[in-house]
C-alpha atoms as a PDB file:
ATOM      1  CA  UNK A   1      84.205  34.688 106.852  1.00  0.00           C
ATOM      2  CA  UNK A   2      85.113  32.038 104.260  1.00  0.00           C
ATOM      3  CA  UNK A   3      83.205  28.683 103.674  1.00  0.00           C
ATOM      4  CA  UNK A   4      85.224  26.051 105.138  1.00  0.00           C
ATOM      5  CA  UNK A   5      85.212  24.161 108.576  1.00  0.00           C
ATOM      6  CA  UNK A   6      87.739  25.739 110.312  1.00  0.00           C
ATOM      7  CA  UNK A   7      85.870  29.344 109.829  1.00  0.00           C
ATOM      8  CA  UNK A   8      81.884  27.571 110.852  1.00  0.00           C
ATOM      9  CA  UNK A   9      83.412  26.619 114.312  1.00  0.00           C
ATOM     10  CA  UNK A  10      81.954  30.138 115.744  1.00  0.00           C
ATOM     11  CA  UNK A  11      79.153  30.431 113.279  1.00  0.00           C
ATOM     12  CA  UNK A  12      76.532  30.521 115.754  1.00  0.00           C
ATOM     13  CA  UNK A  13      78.122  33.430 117.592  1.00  0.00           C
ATOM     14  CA  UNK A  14      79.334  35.225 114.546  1.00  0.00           C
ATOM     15  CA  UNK A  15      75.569  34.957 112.892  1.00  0.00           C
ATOM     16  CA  UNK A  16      73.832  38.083 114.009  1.00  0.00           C
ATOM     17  CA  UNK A  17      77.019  40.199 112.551  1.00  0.00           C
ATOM     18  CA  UNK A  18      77.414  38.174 109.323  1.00  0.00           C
ATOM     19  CA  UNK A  19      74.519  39.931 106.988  1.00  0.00           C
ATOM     20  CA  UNK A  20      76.321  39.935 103.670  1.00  0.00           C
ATOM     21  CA  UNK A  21      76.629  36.825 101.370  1.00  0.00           C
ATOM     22  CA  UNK A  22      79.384  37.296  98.769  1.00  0.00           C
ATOM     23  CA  UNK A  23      78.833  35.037  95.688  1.00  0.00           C
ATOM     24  CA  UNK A  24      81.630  34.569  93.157  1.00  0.00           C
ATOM     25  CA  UNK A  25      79.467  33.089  89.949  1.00  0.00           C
ATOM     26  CA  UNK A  26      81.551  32.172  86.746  1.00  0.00           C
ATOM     27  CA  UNK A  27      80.012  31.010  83.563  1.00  0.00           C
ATOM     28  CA  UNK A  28      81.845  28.823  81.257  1.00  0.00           C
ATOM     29  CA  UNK A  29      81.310  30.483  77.537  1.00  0.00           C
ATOM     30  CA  UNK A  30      82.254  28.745  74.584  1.00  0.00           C
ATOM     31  CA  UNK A  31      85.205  29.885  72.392  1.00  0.00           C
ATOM     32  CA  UNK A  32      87.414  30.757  75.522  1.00  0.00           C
ATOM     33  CA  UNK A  33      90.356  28.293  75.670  1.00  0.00           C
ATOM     34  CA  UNK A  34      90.797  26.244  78.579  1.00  0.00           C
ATOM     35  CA  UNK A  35      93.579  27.705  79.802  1.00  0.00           C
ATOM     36  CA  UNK A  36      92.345  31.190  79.839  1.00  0.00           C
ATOM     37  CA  UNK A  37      89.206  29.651  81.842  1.00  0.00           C
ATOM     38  CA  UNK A  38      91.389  28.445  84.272  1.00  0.00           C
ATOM     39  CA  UNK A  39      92.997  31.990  84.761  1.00  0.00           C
ATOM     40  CA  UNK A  40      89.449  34.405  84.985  1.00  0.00           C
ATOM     41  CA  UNK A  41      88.014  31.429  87.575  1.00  0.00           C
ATOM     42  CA  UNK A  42      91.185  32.004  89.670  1.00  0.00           C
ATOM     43  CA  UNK A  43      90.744  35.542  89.212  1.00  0.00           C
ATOM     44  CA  UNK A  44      87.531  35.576  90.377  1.00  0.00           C
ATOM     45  CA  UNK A  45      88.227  33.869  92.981  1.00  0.00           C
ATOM     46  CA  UNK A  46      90.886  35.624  94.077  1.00  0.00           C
ATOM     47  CA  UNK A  47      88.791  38.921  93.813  1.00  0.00           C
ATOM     48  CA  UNK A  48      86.454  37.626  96.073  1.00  0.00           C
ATOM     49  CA  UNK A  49      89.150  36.844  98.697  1.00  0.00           C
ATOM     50  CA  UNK A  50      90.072  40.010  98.636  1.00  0.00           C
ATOM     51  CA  UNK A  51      86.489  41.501  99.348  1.00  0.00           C
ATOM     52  CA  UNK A  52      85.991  39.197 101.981  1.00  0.00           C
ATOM     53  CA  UNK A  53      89.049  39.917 103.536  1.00  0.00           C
ATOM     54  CA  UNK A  54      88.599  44.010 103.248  1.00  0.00           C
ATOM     55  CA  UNK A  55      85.040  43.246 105.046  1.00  0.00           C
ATOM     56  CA  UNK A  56      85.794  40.576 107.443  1.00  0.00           C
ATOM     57  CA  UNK A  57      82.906  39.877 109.925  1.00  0.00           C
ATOM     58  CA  UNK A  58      79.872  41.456 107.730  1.00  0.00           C
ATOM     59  CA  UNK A  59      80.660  38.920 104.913  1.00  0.00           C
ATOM     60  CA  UNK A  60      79.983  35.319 104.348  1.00  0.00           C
ATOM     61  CA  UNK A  61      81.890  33.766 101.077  1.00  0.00           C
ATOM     62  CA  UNK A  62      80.575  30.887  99.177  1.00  0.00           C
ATOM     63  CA  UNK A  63      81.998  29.058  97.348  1.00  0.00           C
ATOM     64  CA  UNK A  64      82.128  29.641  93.570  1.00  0.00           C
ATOM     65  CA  UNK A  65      79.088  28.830  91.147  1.00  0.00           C
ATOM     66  CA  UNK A  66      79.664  27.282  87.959  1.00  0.00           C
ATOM     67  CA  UNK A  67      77.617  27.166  85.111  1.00  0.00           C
ATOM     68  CA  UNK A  68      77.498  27.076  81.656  1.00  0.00           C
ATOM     69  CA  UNK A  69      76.822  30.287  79.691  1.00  0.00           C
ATOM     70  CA  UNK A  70      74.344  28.744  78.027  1.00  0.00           C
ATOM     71  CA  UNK A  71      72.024  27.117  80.587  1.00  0.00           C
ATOM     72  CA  UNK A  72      69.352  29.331  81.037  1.00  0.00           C
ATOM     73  CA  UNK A  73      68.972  29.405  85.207  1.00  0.00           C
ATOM     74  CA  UNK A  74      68.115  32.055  87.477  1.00  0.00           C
ATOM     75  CA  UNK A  75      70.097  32.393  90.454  1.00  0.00           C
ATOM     76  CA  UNK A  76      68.716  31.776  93.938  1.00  0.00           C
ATOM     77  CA  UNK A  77      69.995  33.956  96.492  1.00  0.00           C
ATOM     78  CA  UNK A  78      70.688  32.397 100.416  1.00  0.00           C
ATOM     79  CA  UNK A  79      67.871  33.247 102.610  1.00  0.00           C
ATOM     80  CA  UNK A  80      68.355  34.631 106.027  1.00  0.00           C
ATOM     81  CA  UNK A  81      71.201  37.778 104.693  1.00  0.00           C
ATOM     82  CA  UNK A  82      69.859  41.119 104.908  1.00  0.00           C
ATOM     83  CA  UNK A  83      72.938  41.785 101.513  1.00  0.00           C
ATOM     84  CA  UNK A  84      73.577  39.154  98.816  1.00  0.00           C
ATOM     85  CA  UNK A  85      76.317  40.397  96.167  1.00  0.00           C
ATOM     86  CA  UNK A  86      76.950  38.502  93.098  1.00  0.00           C
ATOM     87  CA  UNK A  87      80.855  38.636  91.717  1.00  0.00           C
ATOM     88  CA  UNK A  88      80.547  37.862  87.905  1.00  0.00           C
ATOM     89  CA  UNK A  89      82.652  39.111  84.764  1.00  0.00           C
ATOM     90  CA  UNK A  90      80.894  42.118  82.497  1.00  0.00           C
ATOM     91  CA  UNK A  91      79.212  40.091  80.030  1.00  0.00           C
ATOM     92  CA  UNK A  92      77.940  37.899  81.627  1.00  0.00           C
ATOM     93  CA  UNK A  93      74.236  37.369  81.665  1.00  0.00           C
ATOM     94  CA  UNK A  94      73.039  36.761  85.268  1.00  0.00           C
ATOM     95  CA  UNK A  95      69.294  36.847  86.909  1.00  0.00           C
ATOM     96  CA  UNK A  96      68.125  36.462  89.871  1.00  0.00           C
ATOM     97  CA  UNK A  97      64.293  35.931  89.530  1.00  0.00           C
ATOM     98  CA  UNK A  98      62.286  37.602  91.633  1.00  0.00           C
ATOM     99  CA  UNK A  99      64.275  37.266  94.628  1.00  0.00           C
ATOM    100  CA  UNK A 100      66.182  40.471  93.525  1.00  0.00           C
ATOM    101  CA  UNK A 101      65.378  43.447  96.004  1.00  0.00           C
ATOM    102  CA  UNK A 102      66.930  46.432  97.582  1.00  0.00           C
ATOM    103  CA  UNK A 103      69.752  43.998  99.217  1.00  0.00           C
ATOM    104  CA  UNK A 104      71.085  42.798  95.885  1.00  0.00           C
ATOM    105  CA  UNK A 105      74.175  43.801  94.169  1.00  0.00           C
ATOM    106  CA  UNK A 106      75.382  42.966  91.088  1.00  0.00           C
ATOM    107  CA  UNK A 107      79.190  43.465  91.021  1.00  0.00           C
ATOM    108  CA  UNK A 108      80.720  42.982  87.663  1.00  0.00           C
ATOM    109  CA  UNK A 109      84.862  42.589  87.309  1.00  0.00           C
ATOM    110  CA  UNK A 110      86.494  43.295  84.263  1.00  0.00           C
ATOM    111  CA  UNK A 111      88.393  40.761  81.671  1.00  0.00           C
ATOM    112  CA  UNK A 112      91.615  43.225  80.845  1.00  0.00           C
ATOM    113  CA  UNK A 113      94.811  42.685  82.751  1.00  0.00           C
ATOM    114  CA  UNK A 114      94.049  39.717  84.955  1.00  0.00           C
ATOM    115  CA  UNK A 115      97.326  39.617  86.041  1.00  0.00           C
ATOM    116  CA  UNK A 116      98.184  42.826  86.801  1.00  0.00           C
ATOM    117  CA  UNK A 117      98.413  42.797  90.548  1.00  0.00           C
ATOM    118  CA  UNK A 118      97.814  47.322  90.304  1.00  0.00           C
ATOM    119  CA  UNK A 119      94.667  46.236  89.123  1.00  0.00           C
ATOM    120  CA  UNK A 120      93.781  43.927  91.342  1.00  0.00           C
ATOM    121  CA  UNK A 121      94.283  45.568  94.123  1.00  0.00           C
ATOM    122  CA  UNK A 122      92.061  48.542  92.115  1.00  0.00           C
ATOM    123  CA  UNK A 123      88.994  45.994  91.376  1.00  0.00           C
ATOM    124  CA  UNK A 124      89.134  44.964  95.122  1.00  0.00           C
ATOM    125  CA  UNK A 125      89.250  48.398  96.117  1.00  0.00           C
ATOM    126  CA  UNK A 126      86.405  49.547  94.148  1.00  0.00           C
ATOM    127  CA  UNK A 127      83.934  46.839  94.502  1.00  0.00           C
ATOM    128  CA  UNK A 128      84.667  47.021  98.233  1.00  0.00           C
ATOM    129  CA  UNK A 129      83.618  50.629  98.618  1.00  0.00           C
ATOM    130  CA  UNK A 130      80.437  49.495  96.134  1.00  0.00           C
ATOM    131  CA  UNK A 131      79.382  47.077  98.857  1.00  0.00           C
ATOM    132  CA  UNK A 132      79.875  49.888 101.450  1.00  0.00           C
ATOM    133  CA  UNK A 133      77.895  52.118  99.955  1.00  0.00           C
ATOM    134  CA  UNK A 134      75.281  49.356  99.574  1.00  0.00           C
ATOM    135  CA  UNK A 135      75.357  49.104 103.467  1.00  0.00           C
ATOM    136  CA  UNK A 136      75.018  52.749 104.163  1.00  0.00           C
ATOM    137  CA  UNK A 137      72.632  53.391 101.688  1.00  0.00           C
ATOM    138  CA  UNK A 138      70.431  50.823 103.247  1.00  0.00           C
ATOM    139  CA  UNK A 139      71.095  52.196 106.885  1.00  0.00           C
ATOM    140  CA  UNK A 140      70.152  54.995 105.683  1.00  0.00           C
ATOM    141  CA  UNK A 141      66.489  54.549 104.664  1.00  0.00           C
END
């Protein structure tokens, strides 16, 4: 489920199934031209898409986070999901206070080919079957 009106119309009924929050967080770093920012947010993005499309009706995706690298924040995680997974790229410093449990999953994409559509389709794949295994290993404790 994505985060737009057209989606919330059966968000009371869909609720009890939706326990996953996918957030896509970017982080503007300095010495990256503007251009190339443009493309890794997209990518991102686009990532995240693909996730929530591979796990329709366990996922919730918000919208994406943006933040300078250098503000020094900790991320707040949405109450009320038994999963919260945060989509960043590798290198990039996120924390999430002490809200970070058993539920939380960092899921970091890599910078190299961003348009390479093999390895998007790879990243989704992967990060997908990380989530998974975040579900089962949870189910089974």
């Amino acid at each position: 489920m994505q985060w737009n009106v057209s989606e919330f119309e059966n968000w009371e009924e869909l609720r009890p199934y939706v326990d996953t929050a996918l957030l896509p967080l970017y982080l503007y770093r300095d010495g990256i031209d503007i251009k190339d920012h443009v493309l890794r947010m997209n990518y991102l993005l686009n990532v995240a898409a693909g996730i929530e499309q591979r796990l329709k009706g366990r996922i919730l995706l918000f919208p994406l986070s943006y933040r300078f690298a250098a503000e020094e924040q900790e991320q707040m995680t949405p109450p009320d999901f038994a999963f919260t997974v945060a989509l960043h790229f590798c290198g990039d410093n996120i924390r999430f206070g002490d809200q970070k449990g058993a539920g939380t999953l960092m899921l970091p994409v890599g910078e190299e080919d961003l348009d390479s559509s093999l390895r998007f389709e790879v990243t989704v794949d992967v990060l997908s079957k990380e989530i998974i295994r975040l579900w089962q290993k949870k189910s089974g404790q």
